[in-house]
N, C-alpha and C. Protein backbone atom coordinates (compact mmCIF):
# COMPACT_ATOMS: atom_id res chain seq x y z
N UNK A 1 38.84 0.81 -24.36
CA UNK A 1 38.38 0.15 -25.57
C UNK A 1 37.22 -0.78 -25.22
N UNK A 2 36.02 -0.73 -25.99
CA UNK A 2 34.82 -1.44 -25.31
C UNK A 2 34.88 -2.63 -26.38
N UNK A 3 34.44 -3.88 -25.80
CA UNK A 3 34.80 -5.27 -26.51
C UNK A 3 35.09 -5.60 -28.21
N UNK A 4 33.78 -4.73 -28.65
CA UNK A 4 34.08 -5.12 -30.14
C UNK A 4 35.18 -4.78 -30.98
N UNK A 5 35.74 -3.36 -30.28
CA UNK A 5 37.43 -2.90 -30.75
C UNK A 5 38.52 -3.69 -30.38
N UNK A 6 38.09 -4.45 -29.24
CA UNK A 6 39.17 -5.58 -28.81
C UNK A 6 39.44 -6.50 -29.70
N UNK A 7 37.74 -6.69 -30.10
CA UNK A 7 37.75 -8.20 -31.24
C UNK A 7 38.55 -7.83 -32.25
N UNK A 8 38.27 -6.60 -32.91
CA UNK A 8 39.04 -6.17 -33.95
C UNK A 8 40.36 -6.28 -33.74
N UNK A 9 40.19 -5.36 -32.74
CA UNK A 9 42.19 -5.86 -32.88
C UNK A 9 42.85 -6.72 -32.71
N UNK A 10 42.17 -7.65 -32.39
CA UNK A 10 42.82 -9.23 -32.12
C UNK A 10 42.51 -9.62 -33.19
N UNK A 11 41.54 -9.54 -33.82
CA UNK A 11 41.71 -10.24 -35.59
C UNK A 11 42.52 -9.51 -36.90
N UNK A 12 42.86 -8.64 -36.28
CA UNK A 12 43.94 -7.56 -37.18
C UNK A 12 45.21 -8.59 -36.67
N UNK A 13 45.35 -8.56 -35.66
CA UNK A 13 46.78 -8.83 -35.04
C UNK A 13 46.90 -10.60 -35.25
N UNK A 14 46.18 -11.19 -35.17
CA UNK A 14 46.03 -12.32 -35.77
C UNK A 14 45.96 -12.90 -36.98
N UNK A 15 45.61 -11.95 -37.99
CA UNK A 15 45.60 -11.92 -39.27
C UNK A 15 47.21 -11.29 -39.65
N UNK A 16 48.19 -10.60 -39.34
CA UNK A 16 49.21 -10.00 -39.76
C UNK A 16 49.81 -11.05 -38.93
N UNK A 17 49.78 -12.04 -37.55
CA UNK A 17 50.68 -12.89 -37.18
C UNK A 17 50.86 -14.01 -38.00
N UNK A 18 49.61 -14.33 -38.64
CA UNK A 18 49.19 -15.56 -40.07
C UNK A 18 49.87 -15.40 -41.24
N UNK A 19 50.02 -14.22 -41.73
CA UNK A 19 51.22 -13.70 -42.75
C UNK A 19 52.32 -14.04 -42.11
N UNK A 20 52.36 -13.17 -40.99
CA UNK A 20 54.34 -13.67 -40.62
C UNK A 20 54.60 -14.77 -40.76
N UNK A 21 53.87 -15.39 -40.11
CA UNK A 21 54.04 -16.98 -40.19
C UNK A 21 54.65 -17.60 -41.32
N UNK A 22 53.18 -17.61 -42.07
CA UNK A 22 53.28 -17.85 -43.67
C UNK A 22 54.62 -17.57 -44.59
N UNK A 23 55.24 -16.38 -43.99
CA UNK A 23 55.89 -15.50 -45.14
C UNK A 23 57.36 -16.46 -44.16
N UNK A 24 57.28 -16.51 -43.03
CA UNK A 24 58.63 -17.22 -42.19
C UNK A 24 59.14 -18.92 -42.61
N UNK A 25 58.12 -19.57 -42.97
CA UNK A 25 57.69 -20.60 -43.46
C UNK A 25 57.91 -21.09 -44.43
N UNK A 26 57.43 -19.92 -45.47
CA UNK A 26 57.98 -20.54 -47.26
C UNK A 26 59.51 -19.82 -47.19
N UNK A 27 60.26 -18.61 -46.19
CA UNK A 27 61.46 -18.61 -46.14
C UNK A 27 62.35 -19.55 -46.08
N UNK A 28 61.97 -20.42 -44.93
CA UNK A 28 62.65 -22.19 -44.15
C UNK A 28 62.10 -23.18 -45.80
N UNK A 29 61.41 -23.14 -45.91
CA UNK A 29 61.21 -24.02 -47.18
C UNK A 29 62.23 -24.05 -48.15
N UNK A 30 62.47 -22.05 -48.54
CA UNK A 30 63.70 -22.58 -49.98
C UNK A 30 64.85 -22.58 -49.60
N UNK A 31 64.70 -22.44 -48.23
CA UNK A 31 66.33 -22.62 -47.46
C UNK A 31 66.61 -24.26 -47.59
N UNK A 32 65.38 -24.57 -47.42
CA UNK A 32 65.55 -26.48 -47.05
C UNK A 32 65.14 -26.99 -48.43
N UNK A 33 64.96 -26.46 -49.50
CA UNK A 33 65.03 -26.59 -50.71
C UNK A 33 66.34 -26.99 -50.67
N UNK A 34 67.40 -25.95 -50.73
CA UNK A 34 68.32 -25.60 -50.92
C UNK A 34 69.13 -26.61 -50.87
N UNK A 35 69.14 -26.94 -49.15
CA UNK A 35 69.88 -27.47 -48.41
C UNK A 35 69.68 -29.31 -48.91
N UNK A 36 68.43 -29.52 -49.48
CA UNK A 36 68.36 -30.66 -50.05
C UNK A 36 69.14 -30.86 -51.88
N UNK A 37 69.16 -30.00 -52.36
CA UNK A 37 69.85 -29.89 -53.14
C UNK A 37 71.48 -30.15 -52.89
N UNK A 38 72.00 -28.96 -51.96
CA UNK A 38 73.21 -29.50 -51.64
C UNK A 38 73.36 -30.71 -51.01
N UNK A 39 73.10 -31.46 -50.06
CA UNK A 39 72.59 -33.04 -49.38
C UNK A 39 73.02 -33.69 -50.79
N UNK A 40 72.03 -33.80 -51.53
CA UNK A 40 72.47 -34.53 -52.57
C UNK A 40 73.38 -34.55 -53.62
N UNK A 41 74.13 -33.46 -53.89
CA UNK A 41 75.08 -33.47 -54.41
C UNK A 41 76.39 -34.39 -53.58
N UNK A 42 76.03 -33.77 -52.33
CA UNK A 42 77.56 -34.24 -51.36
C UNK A 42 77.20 -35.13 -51.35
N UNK A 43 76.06 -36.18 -51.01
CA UNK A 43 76.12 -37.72 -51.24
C UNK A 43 76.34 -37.90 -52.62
N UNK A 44 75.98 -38.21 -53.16
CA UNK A 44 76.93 -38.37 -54.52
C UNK A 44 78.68 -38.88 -54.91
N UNK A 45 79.52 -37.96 -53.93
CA UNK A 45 80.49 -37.44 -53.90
C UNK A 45 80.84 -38.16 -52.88
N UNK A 46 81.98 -39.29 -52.98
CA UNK A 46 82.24 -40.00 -51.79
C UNK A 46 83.24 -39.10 -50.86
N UNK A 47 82.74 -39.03 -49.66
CA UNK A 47 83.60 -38.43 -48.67
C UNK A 47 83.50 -36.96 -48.40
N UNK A 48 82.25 -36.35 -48.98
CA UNK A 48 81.77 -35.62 -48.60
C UNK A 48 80.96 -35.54 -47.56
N UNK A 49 81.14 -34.71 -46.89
CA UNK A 49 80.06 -34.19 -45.42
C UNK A 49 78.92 -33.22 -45.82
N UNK A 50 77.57 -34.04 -45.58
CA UNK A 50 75.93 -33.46 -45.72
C UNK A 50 76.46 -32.25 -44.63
N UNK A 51 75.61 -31.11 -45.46
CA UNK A 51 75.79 -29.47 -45.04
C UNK A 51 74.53 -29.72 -44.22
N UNK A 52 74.57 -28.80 -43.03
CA UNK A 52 74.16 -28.88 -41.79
C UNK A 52 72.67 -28.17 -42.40
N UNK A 53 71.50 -28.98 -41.97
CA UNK A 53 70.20 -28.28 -42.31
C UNK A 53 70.04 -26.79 -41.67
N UNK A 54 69.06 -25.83 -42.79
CA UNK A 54 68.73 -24.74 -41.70
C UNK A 54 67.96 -24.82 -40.70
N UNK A 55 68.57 -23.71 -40.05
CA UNK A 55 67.55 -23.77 -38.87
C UNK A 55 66.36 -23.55 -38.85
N UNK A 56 65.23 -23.87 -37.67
CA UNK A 56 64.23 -23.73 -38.38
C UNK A 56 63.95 -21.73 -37.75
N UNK A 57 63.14 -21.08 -39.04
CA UNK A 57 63.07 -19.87 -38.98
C UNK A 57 62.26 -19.36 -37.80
N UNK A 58 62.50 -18.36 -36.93
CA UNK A 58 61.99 -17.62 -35.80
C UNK A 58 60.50 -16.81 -35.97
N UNK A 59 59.89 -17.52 -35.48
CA UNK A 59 58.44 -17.10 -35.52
C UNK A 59 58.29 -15.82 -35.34
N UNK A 60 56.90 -15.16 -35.86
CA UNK A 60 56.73 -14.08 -35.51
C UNK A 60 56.05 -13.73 -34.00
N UNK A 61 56.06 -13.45 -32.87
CA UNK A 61 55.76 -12.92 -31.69
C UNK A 61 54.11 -13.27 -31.90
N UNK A 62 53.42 -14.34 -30.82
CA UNK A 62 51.79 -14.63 -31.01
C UNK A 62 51.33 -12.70 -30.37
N UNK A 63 50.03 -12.45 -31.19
CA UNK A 63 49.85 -11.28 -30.22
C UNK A 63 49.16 -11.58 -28.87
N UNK A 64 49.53 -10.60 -27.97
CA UNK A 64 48.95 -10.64 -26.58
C UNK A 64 47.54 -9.79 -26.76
N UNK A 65 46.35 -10.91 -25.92
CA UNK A 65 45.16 -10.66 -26.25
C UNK A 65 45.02 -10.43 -24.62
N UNK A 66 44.68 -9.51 -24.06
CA UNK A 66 44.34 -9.42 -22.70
C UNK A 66 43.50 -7.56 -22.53
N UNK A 67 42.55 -7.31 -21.35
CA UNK A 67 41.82 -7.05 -21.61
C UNK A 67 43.01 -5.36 -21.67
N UNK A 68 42.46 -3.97 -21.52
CA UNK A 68 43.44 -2.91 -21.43
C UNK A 68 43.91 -3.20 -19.99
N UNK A 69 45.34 -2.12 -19.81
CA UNK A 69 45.47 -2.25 -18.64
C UNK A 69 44.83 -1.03 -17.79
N UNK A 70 44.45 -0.83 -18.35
CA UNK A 70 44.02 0.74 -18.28
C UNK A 70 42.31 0.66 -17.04
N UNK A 71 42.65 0.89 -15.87
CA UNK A 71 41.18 0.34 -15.42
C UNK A 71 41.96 -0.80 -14.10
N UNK A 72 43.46 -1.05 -14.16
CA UNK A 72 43.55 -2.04 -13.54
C UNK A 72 44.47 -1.50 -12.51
N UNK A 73 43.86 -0.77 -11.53
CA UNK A 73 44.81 0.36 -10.83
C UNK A 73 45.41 -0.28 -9.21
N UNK A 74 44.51 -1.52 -9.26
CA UNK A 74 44.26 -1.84 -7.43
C UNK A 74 45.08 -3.47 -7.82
N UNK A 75 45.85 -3.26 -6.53
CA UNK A 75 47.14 -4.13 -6.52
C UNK A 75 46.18 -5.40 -5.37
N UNK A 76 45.95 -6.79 -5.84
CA UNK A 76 45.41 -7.90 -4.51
C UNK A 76 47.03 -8.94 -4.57
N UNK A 77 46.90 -9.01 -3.35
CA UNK A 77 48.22 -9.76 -3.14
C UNK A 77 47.12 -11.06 -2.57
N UNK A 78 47.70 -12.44 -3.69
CA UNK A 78 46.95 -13.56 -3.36
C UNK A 78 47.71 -14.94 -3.54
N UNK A 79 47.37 -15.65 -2.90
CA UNK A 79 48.27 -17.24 -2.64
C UNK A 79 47.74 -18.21 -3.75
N UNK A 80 48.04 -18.50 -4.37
CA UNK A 80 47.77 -20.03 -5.84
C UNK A 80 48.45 -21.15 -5.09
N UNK A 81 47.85 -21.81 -5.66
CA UNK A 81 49.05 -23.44 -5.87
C UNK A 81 49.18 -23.45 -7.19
N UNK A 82 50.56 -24.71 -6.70
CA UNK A 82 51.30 -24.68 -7.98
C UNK A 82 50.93 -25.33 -9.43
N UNK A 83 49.94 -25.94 -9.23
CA UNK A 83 49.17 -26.24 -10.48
C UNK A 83 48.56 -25.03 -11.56
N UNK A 84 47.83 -23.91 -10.21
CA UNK A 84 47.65 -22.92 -11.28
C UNK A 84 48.32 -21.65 -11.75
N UNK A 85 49.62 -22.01 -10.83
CA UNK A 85 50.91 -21.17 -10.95
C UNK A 85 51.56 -21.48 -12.86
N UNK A 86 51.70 -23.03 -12.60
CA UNK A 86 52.21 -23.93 -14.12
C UNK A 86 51.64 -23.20 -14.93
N UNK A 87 49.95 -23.16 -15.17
CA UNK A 87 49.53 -23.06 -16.13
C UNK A 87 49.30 -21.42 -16.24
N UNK A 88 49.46 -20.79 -15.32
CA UNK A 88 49.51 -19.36 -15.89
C UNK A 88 51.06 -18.89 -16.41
N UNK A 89 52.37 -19.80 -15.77
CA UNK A 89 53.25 -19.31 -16.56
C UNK A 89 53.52 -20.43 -18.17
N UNK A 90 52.16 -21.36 -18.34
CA UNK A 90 52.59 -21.76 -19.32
C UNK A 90 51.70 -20.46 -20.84
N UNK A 91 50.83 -19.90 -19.97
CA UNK A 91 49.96 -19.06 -20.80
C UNK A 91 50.86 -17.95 -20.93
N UNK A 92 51.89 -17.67 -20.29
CA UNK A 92 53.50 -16.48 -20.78
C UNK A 92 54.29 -16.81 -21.67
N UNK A 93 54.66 -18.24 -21.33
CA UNK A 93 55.51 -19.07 -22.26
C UNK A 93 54.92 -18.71 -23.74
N UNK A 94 54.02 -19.14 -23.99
CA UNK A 94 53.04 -19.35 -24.78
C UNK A 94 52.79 -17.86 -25.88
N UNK A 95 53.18 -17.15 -24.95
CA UNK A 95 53.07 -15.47 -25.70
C UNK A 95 51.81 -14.87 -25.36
N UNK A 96 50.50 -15.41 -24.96
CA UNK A 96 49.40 -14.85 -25.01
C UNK A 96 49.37 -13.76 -23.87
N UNK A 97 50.35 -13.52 -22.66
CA UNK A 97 50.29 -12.45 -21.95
C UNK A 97 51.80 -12.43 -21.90
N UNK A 98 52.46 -11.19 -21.38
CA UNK A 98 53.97 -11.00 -21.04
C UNK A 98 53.87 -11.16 -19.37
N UNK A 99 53.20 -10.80 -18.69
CA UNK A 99 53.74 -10.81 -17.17
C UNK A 99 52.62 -12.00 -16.69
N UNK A 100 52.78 -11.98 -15.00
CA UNK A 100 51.72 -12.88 -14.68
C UNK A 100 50.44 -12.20 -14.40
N UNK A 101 51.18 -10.57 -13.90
CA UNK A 101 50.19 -9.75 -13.60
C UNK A 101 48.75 -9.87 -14.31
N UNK A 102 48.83 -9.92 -15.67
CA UNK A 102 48.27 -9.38 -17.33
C UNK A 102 47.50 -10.79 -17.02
N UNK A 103 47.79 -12.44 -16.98
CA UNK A 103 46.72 -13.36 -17.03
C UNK A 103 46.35 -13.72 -15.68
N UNK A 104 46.69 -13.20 -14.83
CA UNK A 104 45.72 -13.22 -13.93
C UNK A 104 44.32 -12.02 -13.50
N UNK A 105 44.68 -11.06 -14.28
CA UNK A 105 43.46 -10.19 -14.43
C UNK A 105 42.65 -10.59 -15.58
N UNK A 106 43.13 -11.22 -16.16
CA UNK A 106 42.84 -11.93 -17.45
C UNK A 106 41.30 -12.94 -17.32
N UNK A 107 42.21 -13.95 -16.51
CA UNK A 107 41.86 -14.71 -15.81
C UNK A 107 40.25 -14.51 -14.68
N UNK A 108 40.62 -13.71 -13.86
CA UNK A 108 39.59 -13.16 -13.09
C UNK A 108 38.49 -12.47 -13.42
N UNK A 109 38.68 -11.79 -14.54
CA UNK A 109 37.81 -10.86 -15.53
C UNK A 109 36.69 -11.64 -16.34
N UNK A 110 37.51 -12.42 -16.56
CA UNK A 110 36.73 -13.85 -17.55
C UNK A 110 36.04 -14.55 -16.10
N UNK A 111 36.31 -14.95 -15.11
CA UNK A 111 35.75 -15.71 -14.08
C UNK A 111 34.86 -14.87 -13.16
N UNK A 112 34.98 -13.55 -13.62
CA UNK A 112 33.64 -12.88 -13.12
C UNK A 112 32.64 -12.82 -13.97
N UNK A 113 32.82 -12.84 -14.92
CA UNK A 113 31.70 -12.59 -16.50
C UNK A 113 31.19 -14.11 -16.18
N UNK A 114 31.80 -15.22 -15.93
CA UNK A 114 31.48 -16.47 -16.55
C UNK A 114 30.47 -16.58 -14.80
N UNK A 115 30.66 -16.36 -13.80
CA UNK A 115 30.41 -16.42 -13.19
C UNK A 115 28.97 -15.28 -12.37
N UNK A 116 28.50 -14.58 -13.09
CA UNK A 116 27.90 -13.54 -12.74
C UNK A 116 26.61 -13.52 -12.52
N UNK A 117 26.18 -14.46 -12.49
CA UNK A 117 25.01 -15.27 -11.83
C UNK A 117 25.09 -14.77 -10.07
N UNK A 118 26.07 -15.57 -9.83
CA UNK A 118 26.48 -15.61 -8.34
C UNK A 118 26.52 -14.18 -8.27
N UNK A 119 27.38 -13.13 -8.56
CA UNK A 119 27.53 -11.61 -8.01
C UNK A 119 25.98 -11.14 -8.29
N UNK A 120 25.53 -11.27 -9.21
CA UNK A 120 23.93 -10.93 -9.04
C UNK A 120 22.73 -11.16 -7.61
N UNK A 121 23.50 -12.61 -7.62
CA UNK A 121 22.27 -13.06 -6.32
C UNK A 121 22.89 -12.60 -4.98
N UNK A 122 24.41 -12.60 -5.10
CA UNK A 122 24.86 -11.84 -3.68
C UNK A 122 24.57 -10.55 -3.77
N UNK A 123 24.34 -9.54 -4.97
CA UNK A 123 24.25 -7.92 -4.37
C UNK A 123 23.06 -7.81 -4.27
N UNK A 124 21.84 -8.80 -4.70
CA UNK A 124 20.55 -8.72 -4.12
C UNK A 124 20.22 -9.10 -2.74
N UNK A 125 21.15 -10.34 -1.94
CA UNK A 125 21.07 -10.40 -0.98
C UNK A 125 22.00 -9.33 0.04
N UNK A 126 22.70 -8.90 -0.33
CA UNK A 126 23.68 -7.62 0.21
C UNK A 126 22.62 -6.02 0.11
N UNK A 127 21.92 -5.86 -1.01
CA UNK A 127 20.83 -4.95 -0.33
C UNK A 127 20.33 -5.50 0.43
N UNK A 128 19.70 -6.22 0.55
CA UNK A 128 18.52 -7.03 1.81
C UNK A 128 18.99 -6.60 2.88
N UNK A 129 20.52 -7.04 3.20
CA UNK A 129 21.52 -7.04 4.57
C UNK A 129 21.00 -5.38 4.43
N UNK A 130 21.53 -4.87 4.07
CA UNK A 130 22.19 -3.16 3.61
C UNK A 130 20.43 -2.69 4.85
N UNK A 131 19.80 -2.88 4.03
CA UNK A 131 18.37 -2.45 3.91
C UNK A 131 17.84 -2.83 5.52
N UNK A 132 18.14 -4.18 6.22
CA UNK A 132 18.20 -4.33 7.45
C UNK A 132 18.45 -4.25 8.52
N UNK A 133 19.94 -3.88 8.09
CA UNK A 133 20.89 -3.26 8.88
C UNK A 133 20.67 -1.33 9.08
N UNK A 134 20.33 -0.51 7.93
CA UNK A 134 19.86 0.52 8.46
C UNK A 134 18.24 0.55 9.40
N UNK A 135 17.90 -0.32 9.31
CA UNK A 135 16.66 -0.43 10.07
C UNK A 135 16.40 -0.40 11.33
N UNK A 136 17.76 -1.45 11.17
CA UNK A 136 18.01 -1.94 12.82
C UNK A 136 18.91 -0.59 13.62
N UNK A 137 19.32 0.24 12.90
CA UNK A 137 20.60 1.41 13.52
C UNK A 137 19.17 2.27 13.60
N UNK A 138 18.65 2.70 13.18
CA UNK A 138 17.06 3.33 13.19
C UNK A 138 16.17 3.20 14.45
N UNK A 139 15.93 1.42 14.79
CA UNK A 139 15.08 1.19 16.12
C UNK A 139 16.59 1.56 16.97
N UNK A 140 17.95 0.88 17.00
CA UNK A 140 18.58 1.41 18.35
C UNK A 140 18.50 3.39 18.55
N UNK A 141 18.48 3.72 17.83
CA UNK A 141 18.82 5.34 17.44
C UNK A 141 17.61 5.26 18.78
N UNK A 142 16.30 4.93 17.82
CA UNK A 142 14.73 5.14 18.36
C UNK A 142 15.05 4.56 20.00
N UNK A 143 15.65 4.08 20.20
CA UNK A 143 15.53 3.35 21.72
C UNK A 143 16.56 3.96 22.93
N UNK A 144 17.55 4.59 22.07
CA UNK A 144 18.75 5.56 22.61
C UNK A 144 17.79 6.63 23.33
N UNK A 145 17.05 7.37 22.13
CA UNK A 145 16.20 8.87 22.64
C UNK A 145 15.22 8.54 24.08
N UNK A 146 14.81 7.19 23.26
CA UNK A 146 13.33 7.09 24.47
C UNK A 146 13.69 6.77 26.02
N UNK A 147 15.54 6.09 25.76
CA UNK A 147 15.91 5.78 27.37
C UNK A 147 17.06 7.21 27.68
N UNK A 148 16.85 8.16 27.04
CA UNK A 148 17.73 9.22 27.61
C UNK A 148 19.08 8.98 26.86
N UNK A 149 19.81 7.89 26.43
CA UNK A 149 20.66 7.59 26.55
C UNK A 149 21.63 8.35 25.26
N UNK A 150 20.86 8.78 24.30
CA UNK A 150 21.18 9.78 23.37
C UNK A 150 21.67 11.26 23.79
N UNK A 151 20.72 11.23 24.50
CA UNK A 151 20.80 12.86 24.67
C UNK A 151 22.37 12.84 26.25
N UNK A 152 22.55 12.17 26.79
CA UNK A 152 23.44 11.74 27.62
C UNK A 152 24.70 12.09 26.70
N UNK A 153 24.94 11.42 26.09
CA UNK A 153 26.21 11.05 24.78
C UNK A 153 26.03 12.29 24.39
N UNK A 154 25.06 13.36 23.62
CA UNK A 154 25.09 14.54 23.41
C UNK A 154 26.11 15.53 24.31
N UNK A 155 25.69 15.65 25.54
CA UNK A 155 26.09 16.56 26.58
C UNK A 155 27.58 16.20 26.92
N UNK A 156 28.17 14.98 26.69
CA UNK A 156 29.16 14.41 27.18
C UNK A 156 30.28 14.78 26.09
N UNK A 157 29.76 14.96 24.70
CA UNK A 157 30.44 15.55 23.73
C UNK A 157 30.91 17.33 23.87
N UNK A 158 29.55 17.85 24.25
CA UNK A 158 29.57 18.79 24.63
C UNK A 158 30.77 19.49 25.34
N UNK A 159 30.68 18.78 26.55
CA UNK A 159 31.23 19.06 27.45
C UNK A 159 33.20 19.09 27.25
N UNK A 160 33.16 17.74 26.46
CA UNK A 160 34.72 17.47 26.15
C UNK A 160 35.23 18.35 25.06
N UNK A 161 33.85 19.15 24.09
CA UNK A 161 34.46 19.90 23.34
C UNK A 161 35.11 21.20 24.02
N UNK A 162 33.92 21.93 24.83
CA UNK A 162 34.41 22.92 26.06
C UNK A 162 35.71 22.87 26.25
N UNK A 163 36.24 21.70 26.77
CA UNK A 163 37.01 21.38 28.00
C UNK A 163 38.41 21.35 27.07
N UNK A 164 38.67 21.53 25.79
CA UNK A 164 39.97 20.75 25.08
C UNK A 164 41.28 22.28 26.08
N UNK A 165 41.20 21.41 27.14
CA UNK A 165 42.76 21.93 27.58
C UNK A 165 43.63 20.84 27.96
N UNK A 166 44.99 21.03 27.96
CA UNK A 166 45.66 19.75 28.54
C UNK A 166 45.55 19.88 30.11
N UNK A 167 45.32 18.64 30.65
CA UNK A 167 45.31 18.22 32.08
C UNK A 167 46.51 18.56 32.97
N UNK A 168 47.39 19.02 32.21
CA UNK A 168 48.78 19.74 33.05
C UNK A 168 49.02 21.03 33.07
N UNK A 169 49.29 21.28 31.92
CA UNK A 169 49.72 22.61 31.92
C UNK A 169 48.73 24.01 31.56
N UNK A 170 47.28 23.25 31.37
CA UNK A 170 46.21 23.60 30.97
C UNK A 170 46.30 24.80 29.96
N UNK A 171 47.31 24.73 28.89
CA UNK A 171 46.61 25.20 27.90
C UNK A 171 45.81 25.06 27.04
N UNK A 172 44.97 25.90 26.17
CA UNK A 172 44.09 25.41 25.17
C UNK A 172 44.50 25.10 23.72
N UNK A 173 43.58 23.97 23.45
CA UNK A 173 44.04 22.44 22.67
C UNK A 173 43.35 22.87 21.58
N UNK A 174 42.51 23.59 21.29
CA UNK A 174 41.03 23.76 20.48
C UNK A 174 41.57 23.74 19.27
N UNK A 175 42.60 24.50 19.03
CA UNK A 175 43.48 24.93 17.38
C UNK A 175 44.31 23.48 16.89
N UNK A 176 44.12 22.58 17.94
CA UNK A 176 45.09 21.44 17.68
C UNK A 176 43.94 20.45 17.11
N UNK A 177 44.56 19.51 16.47
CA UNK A 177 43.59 17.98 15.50
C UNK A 177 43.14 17.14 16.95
N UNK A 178 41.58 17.22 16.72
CA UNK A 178 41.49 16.47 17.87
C UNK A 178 41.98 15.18 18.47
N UNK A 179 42.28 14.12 17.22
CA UNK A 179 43.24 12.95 17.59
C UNK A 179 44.84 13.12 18.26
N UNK A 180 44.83 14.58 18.86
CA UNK A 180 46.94 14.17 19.32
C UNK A 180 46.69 13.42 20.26
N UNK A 181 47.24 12.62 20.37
CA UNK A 181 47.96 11.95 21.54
C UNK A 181 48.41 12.22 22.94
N UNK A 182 49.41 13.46 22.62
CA UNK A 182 50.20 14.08 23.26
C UNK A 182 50.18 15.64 23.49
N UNK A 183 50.49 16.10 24.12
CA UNK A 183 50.20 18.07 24.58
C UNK A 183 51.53 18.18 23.99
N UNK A 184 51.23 19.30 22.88
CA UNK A 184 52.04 19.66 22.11
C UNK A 184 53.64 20.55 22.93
N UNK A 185 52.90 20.75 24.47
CA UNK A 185 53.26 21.93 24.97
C UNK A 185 54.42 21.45 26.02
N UNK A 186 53.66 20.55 26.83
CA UNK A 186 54.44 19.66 27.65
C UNK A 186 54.52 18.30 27.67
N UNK A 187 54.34 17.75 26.57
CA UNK A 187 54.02 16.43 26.49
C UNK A 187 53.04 15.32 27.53
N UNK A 188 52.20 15.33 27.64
CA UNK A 188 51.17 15.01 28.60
C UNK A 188 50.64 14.20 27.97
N UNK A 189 50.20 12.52 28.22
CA UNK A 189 49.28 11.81 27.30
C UNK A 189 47.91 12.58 27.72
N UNK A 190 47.41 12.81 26.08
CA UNK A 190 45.96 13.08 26.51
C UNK A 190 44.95 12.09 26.35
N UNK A 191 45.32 11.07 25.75
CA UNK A 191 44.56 9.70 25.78
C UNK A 191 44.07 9.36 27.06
N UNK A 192 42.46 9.08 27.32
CA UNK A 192 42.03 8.48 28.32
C UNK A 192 42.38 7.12 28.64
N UNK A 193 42.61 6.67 29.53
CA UNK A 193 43.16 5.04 29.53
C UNK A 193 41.74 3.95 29.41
């Protein structure tokens, strides 16, 4: 849902919580109409006992405004203090999210938008890095060839591809994942130390 359907539906859902309200409200009213009516009769009436006021009527559920969850697939396991622990479970209490999960993405979503100044000037300076850093893998590459030292590492690959037998029992390894560990055959570390 892209923002302006959000708005909507939070002013739909806000607008039908304003009725509940409303409609919960003038319910408790002719109850406590009522109940003032009876009040005064029983005072009146010596030795009568005032009838217990109603209760007050059960709100309708605030709606939860938070962004979809849909998009929110990657789990960060992170440390708060307890100040902003309070106030995110007072924002549950409160009805505006059900879990903590929901206002702390909430939370973060809004503090990247509000904040996006900063992610701007870091991914401009993060190309820069990006952009320097292949430069620099470029002159070592360039400095590998010119001292031999490339073509060395070439042959040495070479050679170990040739060679995939185990050191014991020397069968061939070639059909096996080059990361084993171990010779499937006789158990032999094949790890160099």
């Amino acid at each position: 849902m892209d923002p302006e359907e959000w708005k909507d539906w939070y002013k739909e859902a806000l607008r039908g919580w304003k009725e509940g309200y409303k409609k919960a409200l003038e319910e408790w009213r002719e109850k406590f109409r009522d109940w003032m009516g009876e009040a005064r009769s029983s005072i009146s009436v010596e030795g009568s006992a005032i009838p217990h006021m109603p209760p007050m009527p059960a709100m309708p559920p605030i709606p939860i405004f938070h962004p979809a969850p849909a998009g929110r697939s990657n789990v960060v396991a992170s440390r708060i203090g307890d100040e902003e622990l309070r106030l995110i479970d007072m924002l549950i209490e409160a009805g505006l999210f059900s879990t903590r999960s929901e206002a702390v993405a909430y939370l973060v979503a809004e503090g990247v938008k509000a904040r996006k100044d900063i992610f701007d000037r870091v991914s401009s300076a993060l190309d820069e890095i990006r952009k320097i850093k292949r430069k620099a893998e470029e002159q070592v590459e360039k400095l590998r060839r010119e001292t031999g030292l490339a073509e060395q590492k070439e042959v040495e690959i070479e050679i170990e591809e040739q060679e995939r037998k185990c050191p014991k029992c020397s069968r061939d390894l070639d059909d096996l994942p080059e990361d084993i560990a171990l010779c499937p055959y006789c158990g032999t570390n094949l790890r160099k130390p």
